[in-house]
C-alpha atoms as a PDB file:
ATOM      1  CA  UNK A   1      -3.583  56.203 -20.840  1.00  0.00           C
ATOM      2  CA  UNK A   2      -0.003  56.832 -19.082  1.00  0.00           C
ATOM      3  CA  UNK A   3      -0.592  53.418 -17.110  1.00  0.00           C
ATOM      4  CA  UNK A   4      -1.423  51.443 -20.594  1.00  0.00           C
ATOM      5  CA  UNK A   5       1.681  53.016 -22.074  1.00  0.00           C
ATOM      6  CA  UNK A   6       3.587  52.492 -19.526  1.00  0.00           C
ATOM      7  CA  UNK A   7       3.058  48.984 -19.036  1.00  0.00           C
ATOM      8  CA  UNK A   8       3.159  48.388 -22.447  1.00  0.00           C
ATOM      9  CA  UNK A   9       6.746  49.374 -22.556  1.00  0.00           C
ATOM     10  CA  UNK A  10       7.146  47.289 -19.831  1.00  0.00           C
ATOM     11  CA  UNK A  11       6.059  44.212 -21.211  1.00  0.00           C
ATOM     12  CA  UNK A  12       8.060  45.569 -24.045  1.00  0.00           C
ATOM     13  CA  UNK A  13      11.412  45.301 -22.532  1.00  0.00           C
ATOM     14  CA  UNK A  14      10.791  42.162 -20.567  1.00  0.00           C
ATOM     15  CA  UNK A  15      10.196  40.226 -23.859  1.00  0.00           C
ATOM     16  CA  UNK A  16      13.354  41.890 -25.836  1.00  0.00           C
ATOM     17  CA  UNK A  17      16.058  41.881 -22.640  1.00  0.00           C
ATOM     18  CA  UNK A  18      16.899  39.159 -20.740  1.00  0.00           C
ATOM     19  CA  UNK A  19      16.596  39.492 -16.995  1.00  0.00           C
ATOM     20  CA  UNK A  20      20.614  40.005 -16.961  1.00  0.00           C
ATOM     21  CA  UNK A  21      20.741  42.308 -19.606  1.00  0.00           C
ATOM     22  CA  UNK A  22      17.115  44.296 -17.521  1.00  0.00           C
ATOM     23  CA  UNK A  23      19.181  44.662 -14.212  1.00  0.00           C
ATOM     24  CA  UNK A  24      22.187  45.921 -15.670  1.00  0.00           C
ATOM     25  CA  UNK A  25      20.284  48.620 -17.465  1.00  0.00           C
ATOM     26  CA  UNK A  26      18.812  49.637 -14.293  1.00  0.00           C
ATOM     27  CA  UNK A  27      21.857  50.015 -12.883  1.00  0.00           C
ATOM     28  CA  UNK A  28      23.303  51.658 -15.505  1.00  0.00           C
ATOM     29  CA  UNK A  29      20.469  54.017 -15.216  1.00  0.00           C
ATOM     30  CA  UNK A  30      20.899  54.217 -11.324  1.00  0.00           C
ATOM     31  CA  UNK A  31      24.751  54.744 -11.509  1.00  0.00           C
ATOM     32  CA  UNK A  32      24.407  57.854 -13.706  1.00  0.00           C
ATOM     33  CA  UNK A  33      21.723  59.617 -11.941  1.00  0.00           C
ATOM     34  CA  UNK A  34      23.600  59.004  -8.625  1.00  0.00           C
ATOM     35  CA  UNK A  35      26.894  60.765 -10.169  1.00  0.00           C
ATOM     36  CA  UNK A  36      24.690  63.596 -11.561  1.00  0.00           C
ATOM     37  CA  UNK A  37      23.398  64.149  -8.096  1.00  0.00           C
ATOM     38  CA  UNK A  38      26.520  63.670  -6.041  1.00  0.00           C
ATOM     39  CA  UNK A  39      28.459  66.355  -8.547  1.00  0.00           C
ATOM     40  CA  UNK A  40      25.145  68.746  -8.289  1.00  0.00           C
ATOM     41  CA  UNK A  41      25.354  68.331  -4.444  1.00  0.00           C
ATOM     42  CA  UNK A  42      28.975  69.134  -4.434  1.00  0.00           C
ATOM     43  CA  UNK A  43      28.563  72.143  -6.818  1.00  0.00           C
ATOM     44  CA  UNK A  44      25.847  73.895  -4.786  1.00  0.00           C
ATOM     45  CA  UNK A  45      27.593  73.393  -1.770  1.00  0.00           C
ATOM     46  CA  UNK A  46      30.892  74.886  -3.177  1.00  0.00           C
ATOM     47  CA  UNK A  47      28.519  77.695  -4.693  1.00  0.00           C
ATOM     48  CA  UNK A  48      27.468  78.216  -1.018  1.00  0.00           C
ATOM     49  CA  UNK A  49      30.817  78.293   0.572  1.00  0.00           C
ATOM     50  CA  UNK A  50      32.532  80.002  -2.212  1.00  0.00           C
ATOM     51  CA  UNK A  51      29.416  82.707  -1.959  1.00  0.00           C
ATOM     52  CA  UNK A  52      29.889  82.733   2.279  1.00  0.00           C
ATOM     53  CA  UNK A  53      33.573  84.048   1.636  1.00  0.00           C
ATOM     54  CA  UNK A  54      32.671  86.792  -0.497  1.00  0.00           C
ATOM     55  CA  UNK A  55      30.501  88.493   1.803  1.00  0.00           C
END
């Protein structure tokens, strides 16, 4: 049932975007969950540190 609904969406959003308009939602997608992980990365590290000092 996932797999049907999944590729239904698929074949979904090829008909409605254009390939141009397909990639640059990816990306969009892509950039935004590469900043969230970067500044999650950066926090827990400074956590660390910050917690290192303390002790």
């Amino acid at each position: 049932m996932k797999k049907l609904a999944l590729f239904s969406i698929t074949i979904f959003s090829l008909l409605l975007l254009t390939s141009c308009e397909a990639v640059e939602t990816v990306f969009k997608a892509g950039m935004w969950w590469g900043i969230i992980l970067v500044v999650g990365v950066i926090g827990i590290l400074l956590w660390l540190f910050s917690r290192g000092k303390n002790s």
